[in-house]
PDB file of N, CA and C in Angstrom:
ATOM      1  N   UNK A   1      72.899 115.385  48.912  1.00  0.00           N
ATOM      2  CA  UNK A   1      72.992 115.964  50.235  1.00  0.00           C
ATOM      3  C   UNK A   1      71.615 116.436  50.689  1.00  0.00           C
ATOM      4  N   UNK A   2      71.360 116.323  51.983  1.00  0.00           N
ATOM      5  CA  UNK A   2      70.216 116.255  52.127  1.00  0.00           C
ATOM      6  C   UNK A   2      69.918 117.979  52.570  1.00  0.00           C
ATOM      7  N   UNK A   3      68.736 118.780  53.314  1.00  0.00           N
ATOM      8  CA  UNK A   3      68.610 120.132  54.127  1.00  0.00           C
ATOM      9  C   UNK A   3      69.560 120.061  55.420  1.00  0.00           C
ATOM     10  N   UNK A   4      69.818 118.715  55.570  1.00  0.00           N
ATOM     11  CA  UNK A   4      70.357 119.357  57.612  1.00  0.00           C
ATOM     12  C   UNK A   4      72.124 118.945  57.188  1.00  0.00           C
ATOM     13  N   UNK A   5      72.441 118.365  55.977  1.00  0.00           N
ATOM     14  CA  UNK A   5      73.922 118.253  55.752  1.00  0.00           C
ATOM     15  C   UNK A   5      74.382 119.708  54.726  1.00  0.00           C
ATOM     16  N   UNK A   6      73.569 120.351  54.434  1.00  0.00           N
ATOM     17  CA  UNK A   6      73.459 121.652  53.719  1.00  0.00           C
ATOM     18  C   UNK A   6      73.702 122.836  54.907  1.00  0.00           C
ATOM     19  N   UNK A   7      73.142 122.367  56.232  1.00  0.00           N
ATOM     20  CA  UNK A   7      72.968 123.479  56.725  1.00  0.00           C
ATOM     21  C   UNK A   7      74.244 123.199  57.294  1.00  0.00           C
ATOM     22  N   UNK A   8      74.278 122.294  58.041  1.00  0.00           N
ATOM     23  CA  UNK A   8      75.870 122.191  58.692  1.00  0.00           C
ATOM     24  C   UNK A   8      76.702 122.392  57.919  1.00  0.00           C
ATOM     25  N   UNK A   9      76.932 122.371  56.543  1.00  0.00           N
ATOM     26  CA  UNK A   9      78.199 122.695  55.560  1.00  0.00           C
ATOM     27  C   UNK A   9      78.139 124.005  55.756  1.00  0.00           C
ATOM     28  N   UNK A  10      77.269 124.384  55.706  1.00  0.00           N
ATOM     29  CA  UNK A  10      77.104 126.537  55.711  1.00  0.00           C
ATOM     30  C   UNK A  10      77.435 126.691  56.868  1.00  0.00           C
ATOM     31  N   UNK A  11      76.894 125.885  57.840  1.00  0.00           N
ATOM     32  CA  UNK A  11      77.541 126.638  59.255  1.00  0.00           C
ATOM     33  C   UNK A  11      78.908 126.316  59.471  1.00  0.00           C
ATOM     34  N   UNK A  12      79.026 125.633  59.171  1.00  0.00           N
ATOM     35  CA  UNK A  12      81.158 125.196  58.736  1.00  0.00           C
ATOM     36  C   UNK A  12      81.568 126.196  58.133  1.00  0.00           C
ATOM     37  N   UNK A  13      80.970 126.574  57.479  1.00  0.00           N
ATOM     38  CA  UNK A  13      81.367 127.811  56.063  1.00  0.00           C
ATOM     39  C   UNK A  13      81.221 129.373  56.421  1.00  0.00           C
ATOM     40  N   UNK A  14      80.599 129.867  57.642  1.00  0.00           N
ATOM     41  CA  UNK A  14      80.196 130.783  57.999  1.00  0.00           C
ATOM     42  C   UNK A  14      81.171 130.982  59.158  1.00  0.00           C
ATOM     43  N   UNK A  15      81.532 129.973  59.793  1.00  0.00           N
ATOM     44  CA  UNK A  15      81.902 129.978  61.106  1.00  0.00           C
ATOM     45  C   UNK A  15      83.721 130.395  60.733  1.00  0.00           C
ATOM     46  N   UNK A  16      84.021 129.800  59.659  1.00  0.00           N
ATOM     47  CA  UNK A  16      85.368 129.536  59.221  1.00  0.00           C
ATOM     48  C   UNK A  16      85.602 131.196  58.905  1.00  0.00           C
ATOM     49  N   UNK A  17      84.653 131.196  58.180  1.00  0.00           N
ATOM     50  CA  UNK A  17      84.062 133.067  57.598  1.00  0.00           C
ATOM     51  C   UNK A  17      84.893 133.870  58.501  1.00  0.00           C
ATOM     52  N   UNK A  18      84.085 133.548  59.276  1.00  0.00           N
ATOM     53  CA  UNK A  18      84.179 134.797  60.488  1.00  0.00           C
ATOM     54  C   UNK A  18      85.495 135.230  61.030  1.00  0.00           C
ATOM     55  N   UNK A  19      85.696 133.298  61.536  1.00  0.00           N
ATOM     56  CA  UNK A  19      87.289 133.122  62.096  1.00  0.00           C
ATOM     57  C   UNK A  19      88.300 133.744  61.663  1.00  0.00           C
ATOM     58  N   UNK A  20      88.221 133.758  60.230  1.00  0.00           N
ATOM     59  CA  UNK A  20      89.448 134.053  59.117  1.00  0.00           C
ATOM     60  C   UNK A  20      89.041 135.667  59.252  1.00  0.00           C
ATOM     61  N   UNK A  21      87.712 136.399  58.861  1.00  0.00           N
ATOM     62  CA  UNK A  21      87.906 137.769  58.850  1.00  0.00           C
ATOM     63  C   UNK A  21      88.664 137.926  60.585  1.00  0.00           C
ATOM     64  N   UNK A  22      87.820 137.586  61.639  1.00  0.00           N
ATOM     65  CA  UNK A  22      88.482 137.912  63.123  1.00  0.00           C
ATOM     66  C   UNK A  22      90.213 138.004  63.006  1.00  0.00           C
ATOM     67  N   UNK A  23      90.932 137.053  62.328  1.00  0.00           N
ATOM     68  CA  UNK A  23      92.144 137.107  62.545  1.00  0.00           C
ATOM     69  C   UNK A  23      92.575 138.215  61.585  1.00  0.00           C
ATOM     70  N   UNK A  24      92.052 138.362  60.512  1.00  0.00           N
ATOM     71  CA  UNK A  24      92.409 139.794  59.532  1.00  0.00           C
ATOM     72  C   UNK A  24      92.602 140.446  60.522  1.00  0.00           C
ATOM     73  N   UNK A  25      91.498 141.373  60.991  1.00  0.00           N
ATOM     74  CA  UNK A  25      91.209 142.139  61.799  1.00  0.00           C
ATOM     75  C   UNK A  25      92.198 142.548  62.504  1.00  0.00           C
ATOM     76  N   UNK A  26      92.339 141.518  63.462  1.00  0.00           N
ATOM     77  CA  UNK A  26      93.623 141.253  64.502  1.00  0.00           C
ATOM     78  C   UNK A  26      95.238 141.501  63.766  1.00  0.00           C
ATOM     79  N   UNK A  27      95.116 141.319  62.617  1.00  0.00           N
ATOM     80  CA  UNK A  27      96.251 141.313  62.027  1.00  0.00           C
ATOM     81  C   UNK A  27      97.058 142.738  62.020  1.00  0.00           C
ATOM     82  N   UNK A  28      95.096 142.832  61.579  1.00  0.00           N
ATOM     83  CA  UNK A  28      95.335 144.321  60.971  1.00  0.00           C
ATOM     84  C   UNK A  28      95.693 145.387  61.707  1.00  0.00           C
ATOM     85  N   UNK A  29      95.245 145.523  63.104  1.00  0.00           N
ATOM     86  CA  UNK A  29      95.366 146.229  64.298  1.00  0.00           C
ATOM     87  C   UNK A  29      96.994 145.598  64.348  1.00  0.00           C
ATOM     88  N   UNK A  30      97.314 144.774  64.739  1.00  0.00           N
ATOM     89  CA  UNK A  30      98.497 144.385  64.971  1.00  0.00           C
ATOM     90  C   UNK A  30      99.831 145.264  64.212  1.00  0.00           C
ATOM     91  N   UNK A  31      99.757 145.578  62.715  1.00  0.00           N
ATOM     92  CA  UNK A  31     100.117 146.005  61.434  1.00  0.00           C
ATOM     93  C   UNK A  31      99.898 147.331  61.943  1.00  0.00           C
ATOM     94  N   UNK A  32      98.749 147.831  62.180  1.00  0.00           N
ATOM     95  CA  UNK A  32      98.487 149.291  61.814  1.00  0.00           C
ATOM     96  C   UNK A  32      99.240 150.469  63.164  1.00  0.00           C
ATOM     97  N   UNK A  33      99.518 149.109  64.220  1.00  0.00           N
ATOM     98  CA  UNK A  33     100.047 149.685  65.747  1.00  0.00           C
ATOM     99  C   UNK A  33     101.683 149.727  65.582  1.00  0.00           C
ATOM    100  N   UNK A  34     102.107 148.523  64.837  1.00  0.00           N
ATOM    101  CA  UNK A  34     103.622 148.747  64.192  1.00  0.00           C
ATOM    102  C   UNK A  34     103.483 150.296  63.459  1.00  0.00           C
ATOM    103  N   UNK A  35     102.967 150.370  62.707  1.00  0.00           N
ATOM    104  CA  UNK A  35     103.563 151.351  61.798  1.00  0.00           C
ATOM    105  C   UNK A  35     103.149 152.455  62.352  1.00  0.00           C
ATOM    106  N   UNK A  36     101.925 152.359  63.375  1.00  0.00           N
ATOM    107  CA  UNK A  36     101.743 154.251  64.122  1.00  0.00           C
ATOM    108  C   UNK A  36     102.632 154.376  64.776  1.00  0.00           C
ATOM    109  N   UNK A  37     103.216 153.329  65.530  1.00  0.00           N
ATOM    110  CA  UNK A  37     104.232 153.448  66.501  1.00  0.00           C
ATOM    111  C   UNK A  37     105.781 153.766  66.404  1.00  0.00           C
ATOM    112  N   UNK A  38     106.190 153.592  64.726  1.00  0.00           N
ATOM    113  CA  UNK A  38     107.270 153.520  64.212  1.00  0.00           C
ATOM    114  C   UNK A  38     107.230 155.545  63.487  1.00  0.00           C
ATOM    115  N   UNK A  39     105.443 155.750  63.293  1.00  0.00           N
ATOM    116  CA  UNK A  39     105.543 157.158  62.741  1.00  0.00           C
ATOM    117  C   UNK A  39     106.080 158.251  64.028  1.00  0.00           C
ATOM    118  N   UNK A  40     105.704 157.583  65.269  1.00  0.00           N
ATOM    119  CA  UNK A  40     105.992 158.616  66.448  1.00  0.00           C
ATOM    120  C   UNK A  40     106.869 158.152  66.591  1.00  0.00           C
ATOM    121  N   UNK A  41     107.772 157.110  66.262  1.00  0.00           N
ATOM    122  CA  UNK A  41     109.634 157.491  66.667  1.00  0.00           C
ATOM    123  C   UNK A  41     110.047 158.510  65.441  1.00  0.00           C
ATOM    124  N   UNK A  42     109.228 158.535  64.046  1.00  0.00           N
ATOM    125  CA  UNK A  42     110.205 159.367  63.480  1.00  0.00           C
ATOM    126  C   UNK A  42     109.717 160.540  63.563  1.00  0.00           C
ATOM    127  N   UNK A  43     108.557 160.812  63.958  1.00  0.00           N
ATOM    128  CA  UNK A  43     108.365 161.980  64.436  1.00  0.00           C
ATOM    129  C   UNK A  43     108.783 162.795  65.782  1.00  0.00           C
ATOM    130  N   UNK A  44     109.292 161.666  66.388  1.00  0.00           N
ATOM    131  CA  UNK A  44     110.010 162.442  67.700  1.00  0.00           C
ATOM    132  C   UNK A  44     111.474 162.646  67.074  1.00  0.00           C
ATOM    133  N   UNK A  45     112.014 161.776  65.821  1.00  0.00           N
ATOM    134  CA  UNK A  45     113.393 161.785  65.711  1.00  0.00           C
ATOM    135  C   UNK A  45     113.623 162.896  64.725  1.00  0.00           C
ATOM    136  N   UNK A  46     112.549 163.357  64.095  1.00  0.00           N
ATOM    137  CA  UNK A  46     112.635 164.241  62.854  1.00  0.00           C
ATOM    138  C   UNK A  46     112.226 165.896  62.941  1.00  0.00           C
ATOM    139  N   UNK A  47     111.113 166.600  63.799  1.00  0.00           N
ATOM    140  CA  UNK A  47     110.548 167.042  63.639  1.00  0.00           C
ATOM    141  C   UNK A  47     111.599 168.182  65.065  1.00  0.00           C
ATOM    142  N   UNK A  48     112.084 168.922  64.943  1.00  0.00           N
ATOM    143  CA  UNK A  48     112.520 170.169  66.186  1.00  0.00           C
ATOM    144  C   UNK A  48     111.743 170.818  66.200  1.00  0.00           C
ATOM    145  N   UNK A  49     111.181 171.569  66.114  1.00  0.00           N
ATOM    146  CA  UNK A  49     110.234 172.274  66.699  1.00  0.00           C
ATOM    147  C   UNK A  49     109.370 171.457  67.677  1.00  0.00           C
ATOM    148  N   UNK A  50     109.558 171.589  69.165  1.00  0.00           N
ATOM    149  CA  UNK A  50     108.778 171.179  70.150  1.00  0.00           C
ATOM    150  C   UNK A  50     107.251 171.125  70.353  1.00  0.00           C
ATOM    151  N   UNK A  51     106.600 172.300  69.830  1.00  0.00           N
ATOM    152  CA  UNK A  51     105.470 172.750  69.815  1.00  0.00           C
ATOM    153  C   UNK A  51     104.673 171.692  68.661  1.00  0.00           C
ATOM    154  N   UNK A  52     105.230 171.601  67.273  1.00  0.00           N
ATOM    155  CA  UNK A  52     104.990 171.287  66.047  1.00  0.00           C
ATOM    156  C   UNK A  52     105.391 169.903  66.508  1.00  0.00           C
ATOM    157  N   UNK A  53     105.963 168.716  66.957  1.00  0.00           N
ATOM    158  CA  UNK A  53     106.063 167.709  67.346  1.00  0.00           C
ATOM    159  C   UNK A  53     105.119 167.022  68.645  1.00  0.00           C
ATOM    160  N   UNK A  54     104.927 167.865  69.271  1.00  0.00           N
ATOM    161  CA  UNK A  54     103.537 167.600  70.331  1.00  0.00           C
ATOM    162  C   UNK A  54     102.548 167.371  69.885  1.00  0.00           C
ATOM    163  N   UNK A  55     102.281 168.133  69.156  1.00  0.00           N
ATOM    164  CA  UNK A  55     100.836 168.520  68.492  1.00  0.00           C
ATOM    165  C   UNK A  55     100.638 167.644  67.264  1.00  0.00           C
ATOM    166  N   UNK A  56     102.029 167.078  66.585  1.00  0.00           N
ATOM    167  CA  UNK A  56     101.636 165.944  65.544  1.00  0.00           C
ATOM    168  C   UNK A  56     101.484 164.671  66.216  1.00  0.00           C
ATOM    169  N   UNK A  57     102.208 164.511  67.360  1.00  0.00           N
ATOM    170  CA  UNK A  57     101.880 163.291  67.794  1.00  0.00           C
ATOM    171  C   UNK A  57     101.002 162.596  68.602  1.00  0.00           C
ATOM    172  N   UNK A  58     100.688 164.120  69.045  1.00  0.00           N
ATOM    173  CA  UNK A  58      99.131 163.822  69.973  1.00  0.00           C
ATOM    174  C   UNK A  58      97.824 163.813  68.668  1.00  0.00           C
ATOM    175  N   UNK A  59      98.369 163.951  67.538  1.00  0.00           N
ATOM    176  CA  UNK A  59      97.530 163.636  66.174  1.00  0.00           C
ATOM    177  C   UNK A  59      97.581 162.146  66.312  1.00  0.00           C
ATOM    178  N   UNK A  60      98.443 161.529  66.061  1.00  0.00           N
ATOM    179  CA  UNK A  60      98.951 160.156  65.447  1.00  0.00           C
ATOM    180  C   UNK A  60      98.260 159.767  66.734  1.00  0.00           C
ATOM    181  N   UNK A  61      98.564 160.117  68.101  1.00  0.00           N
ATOM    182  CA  UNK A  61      98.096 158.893  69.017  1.00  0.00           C
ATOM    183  C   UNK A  61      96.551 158.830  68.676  1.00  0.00           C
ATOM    184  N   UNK A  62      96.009 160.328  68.476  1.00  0.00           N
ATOM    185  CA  UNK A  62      93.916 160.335  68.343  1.00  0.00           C
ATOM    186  C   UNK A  62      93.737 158.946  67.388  1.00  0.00           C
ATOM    187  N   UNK A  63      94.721 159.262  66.273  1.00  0.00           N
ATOM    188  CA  UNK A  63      94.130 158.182  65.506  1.00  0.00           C
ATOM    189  C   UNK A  63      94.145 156.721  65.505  1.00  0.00           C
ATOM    190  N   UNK A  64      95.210 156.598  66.136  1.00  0.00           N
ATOM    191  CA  UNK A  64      95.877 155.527  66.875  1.00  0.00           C
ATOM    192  C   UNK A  64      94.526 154.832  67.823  1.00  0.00           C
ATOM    193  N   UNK A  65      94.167 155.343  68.491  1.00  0.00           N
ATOM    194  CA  UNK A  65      93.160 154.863  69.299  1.00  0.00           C
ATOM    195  C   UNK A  65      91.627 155.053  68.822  1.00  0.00           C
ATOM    196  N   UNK A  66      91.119 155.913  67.749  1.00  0.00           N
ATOM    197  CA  UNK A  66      90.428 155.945  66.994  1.00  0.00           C
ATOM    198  C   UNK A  66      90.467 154.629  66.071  1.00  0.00           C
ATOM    199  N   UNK A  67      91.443 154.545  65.634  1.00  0.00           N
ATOM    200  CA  UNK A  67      91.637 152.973  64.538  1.00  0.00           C
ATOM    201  C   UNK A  67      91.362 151.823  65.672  1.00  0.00           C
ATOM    202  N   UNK A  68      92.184 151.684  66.501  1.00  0.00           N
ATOM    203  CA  UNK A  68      92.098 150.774  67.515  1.00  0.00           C
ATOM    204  C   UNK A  68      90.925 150.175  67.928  1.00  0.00           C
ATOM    205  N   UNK A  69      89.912 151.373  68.482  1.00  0.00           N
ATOM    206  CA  UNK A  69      88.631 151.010  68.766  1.00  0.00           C
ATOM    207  C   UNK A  69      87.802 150.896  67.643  1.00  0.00           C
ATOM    208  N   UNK A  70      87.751 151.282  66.667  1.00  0.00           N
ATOM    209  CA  UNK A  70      86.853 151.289  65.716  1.00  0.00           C
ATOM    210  C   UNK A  70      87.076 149.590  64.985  1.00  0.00           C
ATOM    211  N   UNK A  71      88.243 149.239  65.305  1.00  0.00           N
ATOM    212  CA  UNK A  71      88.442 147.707  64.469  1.00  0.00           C
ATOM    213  C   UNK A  71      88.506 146.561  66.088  1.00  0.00           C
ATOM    214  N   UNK A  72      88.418 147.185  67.120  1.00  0.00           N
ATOM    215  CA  UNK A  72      88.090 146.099  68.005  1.00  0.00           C
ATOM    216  C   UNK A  72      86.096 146.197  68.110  1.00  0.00           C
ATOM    217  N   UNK A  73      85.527 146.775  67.623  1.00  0.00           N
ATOM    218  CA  UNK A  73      84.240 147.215  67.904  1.00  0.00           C
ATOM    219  C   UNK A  73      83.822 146.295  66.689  1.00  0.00           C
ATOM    220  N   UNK A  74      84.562 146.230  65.370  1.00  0.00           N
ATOM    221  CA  UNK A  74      84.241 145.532  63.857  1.00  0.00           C
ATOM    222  C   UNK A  74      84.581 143.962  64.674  1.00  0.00           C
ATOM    223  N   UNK A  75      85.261 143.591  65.283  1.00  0.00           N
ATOM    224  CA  UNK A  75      86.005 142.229  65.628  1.00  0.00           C
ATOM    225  C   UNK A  75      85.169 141.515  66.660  1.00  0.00           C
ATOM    226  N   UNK A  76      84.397 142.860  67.421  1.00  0.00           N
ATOM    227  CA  UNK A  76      82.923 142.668  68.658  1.00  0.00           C
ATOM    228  C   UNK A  76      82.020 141.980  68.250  1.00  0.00           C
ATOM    229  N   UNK A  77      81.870 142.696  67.091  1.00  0.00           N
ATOM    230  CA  UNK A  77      80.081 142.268  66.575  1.00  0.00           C
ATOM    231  C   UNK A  77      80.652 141.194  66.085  1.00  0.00           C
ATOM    232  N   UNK A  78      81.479 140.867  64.854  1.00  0.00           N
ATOM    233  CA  UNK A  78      81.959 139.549  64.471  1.00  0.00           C
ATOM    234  C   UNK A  78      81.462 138.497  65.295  1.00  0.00           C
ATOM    235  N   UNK A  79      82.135 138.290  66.437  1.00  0.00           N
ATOM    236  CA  UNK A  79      82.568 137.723  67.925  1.00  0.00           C
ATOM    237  C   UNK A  79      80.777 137.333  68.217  1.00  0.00           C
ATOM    238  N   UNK A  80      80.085 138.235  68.404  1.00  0.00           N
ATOM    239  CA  UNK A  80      78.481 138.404  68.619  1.00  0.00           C
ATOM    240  C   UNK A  80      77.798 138.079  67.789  1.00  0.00           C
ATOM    241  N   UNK A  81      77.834 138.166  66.560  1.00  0.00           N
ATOM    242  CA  UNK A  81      76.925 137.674  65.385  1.00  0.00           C
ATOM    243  C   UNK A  81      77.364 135.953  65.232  1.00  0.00           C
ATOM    244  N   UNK A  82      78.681 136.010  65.278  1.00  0.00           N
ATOM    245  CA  UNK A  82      78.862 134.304  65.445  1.00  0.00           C
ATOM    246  C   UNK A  82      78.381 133.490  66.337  1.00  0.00           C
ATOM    247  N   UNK A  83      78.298 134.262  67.664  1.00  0.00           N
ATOM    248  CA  UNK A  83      78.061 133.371  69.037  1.00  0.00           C
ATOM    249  C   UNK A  83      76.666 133.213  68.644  1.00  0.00           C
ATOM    250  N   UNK A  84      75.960 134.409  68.508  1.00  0.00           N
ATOM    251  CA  UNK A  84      74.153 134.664  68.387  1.00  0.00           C
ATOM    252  C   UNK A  84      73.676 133.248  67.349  1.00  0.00           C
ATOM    253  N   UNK A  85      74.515 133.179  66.193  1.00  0.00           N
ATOM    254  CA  UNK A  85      74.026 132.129  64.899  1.00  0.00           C
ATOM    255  C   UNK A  85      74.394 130.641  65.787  1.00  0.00           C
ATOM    256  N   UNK A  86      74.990 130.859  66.397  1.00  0.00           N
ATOM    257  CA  UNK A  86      75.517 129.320  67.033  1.00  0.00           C
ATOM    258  C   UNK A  86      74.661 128.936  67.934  1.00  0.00           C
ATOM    259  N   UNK A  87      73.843 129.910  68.316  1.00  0.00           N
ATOM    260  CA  UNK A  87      73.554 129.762  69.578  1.00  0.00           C
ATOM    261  C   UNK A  87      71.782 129.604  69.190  1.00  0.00           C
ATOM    262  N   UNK A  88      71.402 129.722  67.588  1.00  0.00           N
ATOM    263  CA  UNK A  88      70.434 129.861  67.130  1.00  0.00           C
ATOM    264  C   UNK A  88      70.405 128.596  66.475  1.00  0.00           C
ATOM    265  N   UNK A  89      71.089 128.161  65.913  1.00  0.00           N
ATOM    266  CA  UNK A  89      71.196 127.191  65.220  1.00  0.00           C
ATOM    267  C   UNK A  89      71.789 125.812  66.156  1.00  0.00           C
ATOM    268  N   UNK A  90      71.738 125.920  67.381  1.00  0.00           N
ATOM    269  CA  UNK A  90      71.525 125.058  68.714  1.00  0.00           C
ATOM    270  C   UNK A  90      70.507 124.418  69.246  1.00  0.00           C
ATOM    271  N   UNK A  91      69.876 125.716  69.052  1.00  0.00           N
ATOM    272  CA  UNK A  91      68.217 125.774  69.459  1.00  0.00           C
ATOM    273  C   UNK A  91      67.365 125.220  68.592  1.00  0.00           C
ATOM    274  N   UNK A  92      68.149 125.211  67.469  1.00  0.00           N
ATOM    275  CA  UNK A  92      66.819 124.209  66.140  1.00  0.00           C
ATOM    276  C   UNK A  92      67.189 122.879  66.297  1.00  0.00           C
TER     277      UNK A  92
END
């Protein structure tokens, strides 16, 4: 195999990389929004005290959207570091 069938195998190999972590990612958000969403039904279904149920679930949502953005921001750069290498390895 020669340098330029080496490089295209890696960029096959990098690109696939990415793809496969991107859909983790996605998975994972997907997964992690089921189960926050399933903790605030049982926390609305479990918890009487009004005060003590507000205040846990306005917990769960912080984190909720804390996780959210923090793994669409990991799924960004992904998204950007792939386009940038493609877009570098165009140019050669």
């Amino acid at each position: 195999m020669n340098d330029e069938e080496n490089k295209t195998n890696q960029s096959v190999n990098e690109e696939f990389l990415v793809s496969d972590l991107k859909k983790s990612l996605d998975n994972t958000i997907q997964e992690a929004s089921i189960t926050l969403n399933e903790l605030a039904q049982n926390i609305e279904s479990t918890i009487r005290d009004d005060e003590l149920r507000d205040e846990t679930k306005k917990i769960v949502k912080n984190f909720s959207e804390d996780l959210r953005k923090s793994l669409e921001q990991a799924s960004n750069k992904l998204i950007k570091k792939k386009n940038k290498k493609k877009f570098s390895k165009e140019e050669e």
